[in-house]
PDBML (XML) file of the C-alpha atoms, coordinates in Angstrom:
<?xml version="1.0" encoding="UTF-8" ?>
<PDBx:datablock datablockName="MODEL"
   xmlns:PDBx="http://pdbml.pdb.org/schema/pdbx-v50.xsd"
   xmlns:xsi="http://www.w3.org/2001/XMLSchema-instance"
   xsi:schemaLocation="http://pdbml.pdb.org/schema/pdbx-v50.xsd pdbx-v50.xsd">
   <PDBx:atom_siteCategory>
      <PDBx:atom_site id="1">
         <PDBx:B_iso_or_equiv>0.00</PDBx:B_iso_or_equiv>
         <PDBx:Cartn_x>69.223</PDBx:Cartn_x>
         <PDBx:Cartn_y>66.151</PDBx:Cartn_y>
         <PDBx:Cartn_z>-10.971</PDBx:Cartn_z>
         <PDBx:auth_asym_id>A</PDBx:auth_asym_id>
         <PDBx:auth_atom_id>CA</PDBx:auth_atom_id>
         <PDBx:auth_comp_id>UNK</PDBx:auth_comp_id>
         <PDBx:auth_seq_id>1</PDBx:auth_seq_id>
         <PDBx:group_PDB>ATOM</PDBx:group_PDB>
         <PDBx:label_alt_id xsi:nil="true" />
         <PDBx:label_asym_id>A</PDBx:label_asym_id>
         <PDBx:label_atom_id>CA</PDBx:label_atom_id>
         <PDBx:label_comp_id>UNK</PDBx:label_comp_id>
         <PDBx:label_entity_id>1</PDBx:label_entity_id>
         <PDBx:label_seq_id>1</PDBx:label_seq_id>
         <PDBx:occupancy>1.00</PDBx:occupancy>
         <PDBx:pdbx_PDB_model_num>1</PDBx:pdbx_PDB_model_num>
         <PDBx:type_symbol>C</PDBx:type_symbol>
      </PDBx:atom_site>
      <PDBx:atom_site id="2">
         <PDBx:B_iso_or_equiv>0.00</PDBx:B_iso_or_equiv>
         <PDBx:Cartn_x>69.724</PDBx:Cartn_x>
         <PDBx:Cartn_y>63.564</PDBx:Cartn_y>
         <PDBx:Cartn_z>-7.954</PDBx:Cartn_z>
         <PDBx:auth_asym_id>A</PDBx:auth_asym_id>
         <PDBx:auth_atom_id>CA</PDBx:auth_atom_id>
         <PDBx:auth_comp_id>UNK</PDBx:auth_comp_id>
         <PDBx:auth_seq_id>2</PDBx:auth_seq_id>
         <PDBx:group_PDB>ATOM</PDBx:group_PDB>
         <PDBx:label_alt_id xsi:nil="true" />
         <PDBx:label_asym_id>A</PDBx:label_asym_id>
         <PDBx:label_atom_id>CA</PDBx:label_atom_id>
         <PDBx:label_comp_id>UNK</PDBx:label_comp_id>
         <PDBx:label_entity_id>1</PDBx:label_entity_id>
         <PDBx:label_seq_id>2</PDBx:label_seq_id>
         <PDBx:occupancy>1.00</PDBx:occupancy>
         <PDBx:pdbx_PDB_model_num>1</PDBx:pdbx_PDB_model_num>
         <PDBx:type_symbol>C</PDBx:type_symbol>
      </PDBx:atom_site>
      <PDBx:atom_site id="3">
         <PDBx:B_iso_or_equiv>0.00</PDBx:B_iso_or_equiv>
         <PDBx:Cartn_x>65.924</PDBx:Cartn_x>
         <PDBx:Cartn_y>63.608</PDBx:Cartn_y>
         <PDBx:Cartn_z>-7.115</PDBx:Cartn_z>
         <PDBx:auth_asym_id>A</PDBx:auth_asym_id>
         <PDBx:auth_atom_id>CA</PDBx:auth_atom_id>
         <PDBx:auth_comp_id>UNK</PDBx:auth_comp_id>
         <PDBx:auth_seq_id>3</PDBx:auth_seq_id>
         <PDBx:group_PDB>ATOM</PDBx:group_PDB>
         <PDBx:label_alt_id xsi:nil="true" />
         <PDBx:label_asym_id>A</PDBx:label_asym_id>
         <PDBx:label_atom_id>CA</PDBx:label_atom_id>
         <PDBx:label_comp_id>UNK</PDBx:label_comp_id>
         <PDBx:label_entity_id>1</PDBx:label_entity_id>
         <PDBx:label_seq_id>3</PDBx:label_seq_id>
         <PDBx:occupancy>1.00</PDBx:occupancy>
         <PDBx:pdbx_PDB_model_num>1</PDBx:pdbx_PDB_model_num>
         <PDBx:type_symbol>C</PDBx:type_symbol>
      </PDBx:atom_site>
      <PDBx:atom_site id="4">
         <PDBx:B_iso_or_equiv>0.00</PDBx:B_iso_or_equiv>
         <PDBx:Cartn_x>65.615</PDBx:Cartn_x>
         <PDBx:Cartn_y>60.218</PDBx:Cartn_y>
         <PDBx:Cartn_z>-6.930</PDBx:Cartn_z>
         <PDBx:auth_asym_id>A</PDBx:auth_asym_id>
         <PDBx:auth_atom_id>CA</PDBx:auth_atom_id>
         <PDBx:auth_comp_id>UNK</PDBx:auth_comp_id>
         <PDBx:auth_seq_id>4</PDBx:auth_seq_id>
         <PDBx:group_PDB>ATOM</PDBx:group_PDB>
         <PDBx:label_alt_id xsi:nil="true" />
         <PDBx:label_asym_id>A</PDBx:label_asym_id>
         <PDBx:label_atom_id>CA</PDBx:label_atom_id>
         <PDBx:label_comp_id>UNK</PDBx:label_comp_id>
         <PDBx:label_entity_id>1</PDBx:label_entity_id>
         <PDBx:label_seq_id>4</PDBx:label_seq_id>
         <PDBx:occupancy>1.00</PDBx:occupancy>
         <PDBx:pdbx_PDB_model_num>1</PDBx:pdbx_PDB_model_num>
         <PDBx:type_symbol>C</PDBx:type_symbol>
      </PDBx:atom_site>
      <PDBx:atom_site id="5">
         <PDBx:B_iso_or_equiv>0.00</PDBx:B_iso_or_equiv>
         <PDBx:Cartn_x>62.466</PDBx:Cartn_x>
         <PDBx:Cartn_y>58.103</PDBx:Cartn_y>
         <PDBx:Cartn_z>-5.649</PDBx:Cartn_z>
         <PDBx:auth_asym_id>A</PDBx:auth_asym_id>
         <PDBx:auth_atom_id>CA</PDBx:auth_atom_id>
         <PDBx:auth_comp_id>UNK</PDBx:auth_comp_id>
         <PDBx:auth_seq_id>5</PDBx:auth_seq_id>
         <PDBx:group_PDB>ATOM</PDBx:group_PDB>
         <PDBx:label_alt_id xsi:nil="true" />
         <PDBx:label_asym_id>A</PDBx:label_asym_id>
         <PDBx:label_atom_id>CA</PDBx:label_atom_id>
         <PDBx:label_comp_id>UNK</PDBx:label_comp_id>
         <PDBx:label_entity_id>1</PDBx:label_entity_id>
         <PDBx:label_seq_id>5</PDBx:label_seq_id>
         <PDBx:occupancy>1.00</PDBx:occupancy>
         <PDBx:pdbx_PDB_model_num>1</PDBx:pdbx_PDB_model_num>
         <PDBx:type_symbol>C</PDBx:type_symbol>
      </PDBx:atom_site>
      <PDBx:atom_site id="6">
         <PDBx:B_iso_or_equiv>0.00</PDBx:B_iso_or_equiv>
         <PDBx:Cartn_x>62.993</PDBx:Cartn_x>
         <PDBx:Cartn_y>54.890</PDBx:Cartn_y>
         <PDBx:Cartn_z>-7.759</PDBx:Cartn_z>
         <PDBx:auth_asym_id>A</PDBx:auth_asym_id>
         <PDBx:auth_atom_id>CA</PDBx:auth_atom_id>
         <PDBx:auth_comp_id>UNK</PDBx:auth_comp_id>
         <PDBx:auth_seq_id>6</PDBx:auth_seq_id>
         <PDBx:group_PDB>ATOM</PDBx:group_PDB>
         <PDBx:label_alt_id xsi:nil="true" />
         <PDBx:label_asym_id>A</PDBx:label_asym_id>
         <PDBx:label_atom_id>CA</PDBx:label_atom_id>
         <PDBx:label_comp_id>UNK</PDBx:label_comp_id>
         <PDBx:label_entity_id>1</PDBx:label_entity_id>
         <PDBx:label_seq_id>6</PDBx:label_seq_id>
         <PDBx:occupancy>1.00</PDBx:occupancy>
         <PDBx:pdbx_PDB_model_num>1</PDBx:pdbx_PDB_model_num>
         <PDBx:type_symbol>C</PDBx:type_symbol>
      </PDBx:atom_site>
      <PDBx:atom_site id="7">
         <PDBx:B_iso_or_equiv>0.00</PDBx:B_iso_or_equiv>
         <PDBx:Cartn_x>66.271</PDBx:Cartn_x>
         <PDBx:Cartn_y>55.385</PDBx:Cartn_y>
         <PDBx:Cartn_z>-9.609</PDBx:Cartn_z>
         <PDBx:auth_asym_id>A</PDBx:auth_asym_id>
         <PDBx:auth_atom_id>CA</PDBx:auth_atom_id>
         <PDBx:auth_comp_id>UNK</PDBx:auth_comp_id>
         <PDBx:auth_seq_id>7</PDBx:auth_seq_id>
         <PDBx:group_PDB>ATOM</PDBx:group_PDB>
         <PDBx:label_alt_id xsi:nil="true" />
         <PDBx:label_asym_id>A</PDBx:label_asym_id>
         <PDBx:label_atom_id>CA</PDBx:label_atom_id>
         <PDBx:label_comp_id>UNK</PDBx:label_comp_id>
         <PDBx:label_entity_id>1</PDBx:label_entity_id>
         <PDBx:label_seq_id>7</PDBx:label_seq_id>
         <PDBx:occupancy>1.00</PDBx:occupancy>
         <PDBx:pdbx_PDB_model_num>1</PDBx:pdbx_PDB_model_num>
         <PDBx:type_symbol>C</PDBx:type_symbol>
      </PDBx:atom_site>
      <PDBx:atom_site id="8">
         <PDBx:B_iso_or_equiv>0.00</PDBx:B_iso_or_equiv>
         <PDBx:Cartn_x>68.533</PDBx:Cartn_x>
         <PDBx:Cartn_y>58.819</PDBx:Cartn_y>
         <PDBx:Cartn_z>-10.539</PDBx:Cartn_z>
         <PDBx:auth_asym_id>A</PDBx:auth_asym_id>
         <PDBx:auth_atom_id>CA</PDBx:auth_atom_id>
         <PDBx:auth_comp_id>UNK</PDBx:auth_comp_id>
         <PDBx:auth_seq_id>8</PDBx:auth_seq_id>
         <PDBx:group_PDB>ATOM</PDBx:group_PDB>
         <PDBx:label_alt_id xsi:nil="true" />
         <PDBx:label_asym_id>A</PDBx:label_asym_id>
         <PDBx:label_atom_id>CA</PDBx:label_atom_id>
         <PDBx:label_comp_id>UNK</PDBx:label_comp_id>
         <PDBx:label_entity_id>1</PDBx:label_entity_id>
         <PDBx:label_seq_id>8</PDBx:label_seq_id>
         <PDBx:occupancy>1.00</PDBx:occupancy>
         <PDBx:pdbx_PDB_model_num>1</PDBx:pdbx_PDB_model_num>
         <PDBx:type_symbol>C</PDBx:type_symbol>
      </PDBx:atom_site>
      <PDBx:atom_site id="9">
         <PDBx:B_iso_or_equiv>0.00</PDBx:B_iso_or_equiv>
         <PDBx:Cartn_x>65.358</PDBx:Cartn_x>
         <PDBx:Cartn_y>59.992</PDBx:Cartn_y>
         <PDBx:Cartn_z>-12.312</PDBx:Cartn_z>
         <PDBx:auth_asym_id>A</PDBx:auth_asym_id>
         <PDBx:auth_atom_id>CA</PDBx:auth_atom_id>
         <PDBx:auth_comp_id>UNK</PDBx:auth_comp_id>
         <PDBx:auth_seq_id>9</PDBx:auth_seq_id>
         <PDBx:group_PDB>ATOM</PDBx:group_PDB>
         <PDBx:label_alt_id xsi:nil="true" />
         <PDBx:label_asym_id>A</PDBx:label_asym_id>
         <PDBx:label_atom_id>CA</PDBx:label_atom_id>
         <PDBx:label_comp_id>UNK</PDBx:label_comp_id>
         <PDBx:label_entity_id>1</PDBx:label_entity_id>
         <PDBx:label_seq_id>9</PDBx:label_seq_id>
         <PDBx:occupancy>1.00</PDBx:occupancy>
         <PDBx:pdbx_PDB_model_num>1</PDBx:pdbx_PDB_model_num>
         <PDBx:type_symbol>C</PDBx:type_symbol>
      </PDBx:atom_site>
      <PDBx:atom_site id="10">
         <PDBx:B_iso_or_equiv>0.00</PDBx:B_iso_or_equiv>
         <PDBx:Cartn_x>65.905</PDBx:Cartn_x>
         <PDBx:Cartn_y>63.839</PDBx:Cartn_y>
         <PDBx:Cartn_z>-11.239</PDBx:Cartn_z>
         <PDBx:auth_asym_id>A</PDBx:auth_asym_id>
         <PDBx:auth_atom_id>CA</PDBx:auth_atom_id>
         <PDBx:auth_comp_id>UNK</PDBx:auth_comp_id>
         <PDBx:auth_seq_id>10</PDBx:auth_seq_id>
         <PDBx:group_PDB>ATOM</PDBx:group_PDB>
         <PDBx:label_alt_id xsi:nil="true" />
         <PDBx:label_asym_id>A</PDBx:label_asym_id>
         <PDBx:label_atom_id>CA</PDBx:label_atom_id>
         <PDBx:label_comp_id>UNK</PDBx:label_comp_id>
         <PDBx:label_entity_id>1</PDBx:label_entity_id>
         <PDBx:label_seq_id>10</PDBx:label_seq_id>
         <PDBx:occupancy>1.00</PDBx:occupancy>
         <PDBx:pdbx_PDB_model_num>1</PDBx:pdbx_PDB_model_num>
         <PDBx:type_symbol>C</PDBx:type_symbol>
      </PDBx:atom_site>
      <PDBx:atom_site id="11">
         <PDBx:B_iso_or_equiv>0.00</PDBx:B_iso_or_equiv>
         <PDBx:Cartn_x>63.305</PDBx:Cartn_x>
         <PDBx:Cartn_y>66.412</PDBx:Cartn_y>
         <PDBx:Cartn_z>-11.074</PDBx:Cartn_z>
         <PDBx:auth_asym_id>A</PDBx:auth_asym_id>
         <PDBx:auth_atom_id>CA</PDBx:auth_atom_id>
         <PDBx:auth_comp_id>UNK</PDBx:auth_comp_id>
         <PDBx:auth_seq_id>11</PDBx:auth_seq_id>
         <PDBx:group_PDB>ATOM</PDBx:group_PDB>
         <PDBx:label_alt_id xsi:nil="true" />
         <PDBx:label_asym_id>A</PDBx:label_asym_id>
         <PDBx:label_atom_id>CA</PDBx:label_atom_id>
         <PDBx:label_comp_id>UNK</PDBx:label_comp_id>
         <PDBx:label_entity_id>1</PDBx:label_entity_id>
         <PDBx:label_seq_id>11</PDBx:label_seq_id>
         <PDBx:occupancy>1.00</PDBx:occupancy>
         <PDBx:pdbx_PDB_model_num>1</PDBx:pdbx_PDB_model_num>
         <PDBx:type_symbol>C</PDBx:type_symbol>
      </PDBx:atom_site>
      <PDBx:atom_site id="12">
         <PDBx:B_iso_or_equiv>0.00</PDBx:B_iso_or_equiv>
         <PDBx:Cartn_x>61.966</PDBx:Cartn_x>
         <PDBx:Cartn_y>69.662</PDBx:Cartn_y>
         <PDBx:Cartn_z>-12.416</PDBx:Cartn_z>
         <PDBx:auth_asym_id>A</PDBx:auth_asym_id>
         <PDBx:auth_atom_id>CA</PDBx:auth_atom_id>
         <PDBx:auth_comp_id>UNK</PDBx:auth_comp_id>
         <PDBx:auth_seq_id>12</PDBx:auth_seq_id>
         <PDBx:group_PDB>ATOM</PDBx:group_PDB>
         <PDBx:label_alt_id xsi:nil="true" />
         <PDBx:label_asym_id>A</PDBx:label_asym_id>
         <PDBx:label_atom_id>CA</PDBx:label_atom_id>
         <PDBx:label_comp_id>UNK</PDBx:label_comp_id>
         <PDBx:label_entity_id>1</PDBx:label_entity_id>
         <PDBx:label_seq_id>12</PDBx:label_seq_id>
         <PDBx:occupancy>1.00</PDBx:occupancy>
         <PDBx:pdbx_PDB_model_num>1</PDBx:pdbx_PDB_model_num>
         <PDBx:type_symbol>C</PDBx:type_symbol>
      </PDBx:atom_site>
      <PDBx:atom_site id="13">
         <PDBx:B_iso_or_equiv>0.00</PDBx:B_iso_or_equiv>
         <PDBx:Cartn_x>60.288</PDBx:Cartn_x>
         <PDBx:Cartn_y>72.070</PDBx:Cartn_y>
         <PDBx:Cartn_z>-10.341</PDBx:Cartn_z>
         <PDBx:auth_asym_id>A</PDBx:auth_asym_id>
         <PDBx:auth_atom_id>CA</PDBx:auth_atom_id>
         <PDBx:auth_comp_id>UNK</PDBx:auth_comp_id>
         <PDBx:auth_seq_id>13</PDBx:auth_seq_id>
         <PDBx:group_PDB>ATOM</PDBx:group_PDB>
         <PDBx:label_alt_id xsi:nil="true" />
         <PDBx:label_asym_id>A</PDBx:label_asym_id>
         <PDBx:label_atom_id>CA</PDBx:label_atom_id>
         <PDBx:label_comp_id>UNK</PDBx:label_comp_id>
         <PDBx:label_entity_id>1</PDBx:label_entity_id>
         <PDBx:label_seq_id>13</PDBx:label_seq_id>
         <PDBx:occupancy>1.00</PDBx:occupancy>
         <PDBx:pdbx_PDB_model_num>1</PDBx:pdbx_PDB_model_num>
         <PDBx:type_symbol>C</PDBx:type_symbol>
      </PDBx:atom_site>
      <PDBx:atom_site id="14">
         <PDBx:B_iso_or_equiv>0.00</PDBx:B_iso_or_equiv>
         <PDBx:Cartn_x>58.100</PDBx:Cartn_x>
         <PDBx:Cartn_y>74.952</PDBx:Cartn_y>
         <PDBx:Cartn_z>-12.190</PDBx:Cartn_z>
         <PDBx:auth_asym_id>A</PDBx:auth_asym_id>
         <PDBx:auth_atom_id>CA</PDBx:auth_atom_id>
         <PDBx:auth_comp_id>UNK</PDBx:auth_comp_id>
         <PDBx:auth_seq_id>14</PDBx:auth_seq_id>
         <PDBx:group_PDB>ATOM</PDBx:group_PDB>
         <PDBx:label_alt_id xsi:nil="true" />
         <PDBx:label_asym_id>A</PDBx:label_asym_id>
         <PDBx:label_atom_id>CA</PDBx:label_atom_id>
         <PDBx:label_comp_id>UNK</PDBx:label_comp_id>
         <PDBx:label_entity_id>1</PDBx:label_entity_id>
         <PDBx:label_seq_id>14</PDBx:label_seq_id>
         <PDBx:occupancy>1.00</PDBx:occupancy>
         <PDBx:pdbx_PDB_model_num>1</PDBx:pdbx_PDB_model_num>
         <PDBx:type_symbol>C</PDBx:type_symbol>
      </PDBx:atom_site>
      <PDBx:atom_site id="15">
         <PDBx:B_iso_or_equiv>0.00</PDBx:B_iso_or_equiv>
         <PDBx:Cartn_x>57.456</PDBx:Cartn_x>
         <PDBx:Cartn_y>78.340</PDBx:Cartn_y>
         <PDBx:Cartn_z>-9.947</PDBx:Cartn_z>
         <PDBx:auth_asym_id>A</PDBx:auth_asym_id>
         <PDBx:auth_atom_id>CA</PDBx:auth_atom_id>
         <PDBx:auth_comp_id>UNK</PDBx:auth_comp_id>
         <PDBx:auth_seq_id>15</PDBx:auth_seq_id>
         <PDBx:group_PDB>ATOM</PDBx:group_PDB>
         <PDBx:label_alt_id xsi:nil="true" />
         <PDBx:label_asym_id>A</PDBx:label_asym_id>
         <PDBx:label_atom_id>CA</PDBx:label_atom_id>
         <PDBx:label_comp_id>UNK</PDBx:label_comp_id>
         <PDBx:label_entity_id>1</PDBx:label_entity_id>
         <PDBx:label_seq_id>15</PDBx:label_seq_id>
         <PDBx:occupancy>1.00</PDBx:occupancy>
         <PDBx:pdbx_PDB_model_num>1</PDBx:pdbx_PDB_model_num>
         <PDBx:type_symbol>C</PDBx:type_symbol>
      </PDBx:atom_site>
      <PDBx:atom_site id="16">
         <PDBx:B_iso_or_equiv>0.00</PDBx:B_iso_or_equiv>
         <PDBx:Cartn_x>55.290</PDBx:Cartn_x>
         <PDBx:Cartn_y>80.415</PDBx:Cartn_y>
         <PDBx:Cartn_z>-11.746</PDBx:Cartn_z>
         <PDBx:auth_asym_id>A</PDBx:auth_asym_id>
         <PDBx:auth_atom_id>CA</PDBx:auth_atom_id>
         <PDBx:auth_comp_id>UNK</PDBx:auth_comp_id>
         <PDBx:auth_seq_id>16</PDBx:auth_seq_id>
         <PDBx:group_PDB>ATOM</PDBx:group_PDB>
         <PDBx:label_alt_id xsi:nil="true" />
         <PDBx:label_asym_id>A</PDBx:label_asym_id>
         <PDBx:label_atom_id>CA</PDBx:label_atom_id>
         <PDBx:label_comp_id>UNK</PDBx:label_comp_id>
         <PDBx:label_entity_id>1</PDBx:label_entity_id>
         <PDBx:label_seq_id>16</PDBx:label_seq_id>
         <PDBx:occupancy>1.00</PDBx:occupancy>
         <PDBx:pdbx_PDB_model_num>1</PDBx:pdbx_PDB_model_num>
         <PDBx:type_symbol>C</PDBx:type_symbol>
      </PDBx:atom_site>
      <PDBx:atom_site id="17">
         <PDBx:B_iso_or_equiv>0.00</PDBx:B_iso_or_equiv>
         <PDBx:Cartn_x>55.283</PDBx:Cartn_x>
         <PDBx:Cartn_y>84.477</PDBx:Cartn_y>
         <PDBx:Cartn_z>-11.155</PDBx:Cartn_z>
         <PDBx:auth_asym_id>A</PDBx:auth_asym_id>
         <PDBx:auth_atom_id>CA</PDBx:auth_atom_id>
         <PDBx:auth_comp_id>UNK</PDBx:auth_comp_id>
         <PDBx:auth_seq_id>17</PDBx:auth_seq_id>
         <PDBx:group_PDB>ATOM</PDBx:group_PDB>
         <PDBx:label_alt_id xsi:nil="true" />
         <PDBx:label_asym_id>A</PDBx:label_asym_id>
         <PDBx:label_atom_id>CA</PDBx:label_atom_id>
         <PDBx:label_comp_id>UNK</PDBx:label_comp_id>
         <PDBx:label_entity_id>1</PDBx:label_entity_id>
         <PDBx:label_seq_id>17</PDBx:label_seq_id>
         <PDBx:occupancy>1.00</PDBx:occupancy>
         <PDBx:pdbx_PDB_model_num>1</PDBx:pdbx_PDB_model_num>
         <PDBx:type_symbol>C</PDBx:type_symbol>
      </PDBx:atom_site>
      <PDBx:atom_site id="18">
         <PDBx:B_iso_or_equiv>0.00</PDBx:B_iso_or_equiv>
         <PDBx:Cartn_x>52.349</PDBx:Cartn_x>
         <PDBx:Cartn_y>86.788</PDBx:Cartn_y>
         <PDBx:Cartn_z>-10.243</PDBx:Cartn_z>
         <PDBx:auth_asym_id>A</PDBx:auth_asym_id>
         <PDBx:auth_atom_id>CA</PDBx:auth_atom_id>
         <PDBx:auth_comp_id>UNK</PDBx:auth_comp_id>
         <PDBx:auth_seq_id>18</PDBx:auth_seq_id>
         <PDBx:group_PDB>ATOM</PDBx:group_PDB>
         <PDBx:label_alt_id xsi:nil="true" />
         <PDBx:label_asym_id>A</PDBx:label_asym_id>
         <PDBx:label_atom_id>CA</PDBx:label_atom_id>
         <PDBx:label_comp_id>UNK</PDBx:label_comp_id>
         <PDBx:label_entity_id>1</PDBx:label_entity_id>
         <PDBx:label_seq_id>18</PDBx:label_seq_id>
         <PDBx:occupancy>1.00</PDBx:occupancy>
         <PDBx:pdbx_PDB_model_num>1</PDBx:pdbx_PDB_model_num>
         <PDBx:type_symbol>C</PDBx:type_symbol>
      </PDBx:atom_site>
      <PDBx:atom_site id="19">
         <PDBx:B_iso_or_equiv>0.00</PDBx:B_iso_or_equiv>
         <PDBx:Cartn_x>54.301</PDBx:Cartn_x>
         <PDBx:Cartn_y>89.620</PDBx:Cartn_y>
         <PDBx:Cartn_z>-9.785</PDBx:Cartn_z>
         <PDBx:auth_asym_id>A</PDBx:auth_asym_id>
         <PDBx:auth_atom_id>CA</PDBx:auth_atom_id>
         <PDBx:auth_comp_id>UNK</PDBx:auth_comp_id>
         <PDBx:auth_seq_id>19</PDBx:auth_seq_id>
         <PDBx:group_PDB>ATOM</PDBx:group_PDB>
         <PDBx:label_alt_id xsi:nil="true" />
         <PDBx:label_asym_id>A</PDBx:label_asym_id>
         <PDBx:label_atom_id>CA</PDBx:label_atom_id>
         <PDBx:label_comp_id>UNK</PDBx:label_comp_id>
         <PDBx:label_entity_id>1</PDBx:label_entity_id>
         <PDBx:label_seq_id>19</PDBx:label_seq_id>
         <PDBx:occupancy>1.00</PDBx:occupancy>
         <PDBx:pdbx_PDB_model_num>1</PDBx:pdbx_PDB_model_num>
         <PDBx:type_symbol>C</PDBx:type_symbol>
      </PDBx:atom_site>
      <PDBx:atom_site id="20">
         <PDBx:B_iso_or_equiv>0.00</PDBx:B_iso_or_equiv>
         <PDBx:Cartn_x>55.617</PDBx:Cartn_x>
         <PDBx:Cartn_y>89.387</PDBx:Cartn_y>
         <PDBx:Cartn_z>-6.089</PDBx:Cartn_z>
         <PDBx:auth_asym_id>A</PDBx:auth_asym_id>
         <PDBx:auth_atom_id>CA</PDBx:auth_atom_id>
         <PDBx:auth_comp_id>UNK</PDBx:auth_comp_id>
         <PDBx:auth_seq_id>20</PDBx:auth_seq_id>
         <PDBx:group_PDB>ATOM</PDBx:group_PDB>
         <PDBx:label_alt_id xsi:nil="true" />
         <PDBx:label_asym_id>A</PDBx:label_asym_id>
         <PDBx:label_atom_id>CA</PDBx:label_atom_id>
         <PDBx:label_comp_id>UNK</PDBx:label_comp_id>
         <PDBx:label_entity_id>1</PDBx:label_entity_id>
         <PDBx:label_seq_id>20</PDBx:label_seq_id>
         <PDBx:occupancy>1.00</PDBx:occupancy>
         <PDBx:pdbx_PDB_model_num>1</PDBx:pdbx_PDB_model_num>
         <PDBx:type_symbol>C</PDBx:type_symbol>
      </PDBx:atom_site>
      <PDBx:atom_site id="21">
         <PDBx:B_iso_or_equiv>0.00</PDBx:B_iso_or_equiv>
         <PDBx:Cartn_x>53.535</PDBx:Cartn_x>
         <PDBx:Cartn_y>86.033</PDBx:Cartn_y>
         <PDBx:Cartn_z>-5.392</PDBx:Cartn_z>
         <PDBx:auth_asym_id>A</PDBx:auth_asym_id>
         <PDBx:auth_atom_id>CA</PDBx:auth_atom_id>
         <PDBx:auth_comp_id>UNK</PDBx:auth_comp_id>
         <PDBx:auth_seq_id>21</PDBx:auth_seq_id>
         <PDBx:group_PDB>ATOM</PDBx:group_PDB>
         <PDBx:label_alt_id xsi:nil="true" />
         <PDBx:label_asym_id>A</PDBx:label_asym_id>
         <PDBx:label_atom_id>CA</PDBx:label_atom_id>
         <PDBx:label_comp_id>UNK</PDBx:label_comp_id>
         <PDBx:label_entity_id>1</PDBx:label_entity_id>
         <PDBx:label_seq_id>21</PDBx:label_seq_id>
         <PDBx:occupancy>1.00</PDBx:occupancy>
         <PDBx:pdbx_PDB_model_num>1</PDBx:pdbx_PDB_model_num>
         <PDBx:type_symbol>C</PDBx:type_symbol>
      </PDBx:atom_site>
      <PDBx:atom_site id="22">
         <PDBx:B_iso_or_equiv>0.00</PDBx:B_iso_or_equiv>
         <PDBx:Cartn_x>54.529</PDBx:Cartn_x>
         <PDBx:Cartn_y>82.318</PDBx:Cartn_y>
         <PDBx:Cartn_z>-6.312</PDBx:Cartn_z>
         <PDBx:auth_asym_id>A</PDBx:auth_asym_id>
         <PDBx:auth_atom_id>CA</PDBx:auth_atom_id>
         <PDBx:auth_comp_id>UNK</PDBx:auth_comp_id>
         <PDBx:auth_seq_id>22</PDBx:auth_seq_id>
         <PDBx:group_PDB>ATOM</PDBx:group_PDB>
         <PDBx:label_alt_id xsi:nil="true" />
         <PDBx:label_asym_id>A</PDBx:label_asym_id>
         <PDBx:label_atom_id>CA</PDBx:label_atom_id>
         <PDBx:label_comp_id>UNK</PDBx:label_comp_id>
         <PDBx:label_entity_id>1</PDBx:label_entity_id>
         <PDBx:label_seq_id>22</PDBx:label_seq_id>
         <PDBx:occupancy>1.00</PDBx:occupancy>
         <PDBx:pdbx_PDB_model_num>1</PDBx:pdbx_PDB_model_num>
         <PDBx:type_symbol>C</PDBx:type_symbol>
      </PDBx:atom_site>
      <PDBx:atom_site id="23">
         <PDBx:B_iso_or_equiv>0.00</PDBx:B_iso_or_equiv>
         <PDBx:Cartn_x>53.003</PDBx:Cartn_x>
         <PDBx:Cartn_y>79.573</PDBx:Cartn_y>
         <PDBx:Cartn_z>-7.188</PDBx:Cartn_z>
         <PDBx:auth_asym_id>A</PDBx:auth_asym_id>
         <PDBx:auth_atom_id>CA</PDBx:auth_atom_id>
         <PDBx:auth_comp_id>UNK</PDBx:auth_comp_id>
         <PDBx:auth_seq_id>23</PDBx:auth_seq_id>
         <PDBx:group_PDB>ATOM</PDBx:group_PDB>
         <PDBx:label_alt_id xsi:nil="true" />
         <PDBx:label_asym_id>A</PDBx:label_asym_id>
         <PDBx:label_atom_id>CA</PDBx:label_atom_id>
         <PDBx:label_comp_id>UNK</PDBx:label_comp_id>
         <PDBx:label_entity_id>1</PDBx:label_entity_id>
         <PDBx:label_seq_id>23</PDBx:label_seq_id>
         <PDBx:occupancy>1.00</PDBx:occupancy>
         <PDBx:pdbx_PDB_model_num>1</PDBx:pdbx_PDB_model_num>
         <PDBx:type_symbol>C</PDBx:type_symbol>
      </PDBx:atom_site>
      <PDBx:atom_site id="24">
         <PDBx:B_iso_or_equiv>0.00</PDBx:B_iso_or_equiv>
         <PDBx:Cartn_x>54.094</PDBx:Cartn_x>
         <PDBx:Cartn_y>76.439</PDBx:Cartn_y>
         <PDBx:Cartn_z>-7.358</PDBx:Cartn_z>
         <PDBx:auth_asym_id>A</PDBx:auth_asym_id>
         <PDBx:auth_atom_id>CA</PDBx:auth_atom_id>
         <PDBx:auth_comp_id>UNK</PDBx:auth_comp_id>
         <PDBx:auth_seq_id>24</PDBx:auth_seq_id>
         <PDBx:group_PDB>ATOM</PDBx:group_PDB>
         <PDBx:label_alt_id xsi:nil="true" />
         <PDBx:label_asym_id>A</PDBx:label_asym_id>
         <PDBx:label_atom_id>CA</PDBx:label_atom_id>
         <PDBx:label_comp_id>UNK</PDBx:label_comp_id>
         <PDBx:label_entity_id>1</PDBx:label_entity_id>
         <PDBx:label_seq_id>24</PDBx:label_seq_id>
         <PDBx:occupancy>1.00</PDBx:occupancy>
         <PDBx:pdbx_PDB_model_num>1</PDBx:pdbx_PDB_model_num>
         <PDBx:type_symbol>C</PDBx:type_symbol>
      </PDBx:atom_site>
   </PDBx:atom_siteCategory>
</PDBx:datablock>
């Protein structure tokens, strides 16, 4: 949520699953 580049924008990272591997 304090992800900021500009302002107190925030940010959302998505990991998607394959099992045992990540991707994100």
């Amino acid at each position: 949520p304090m992800h900021s580049k500009i302002r107190d924008e925030g940010q959302v990272s998505v990991y998607l699953s394959s099992g045992n591997i990540w991707i994100k």
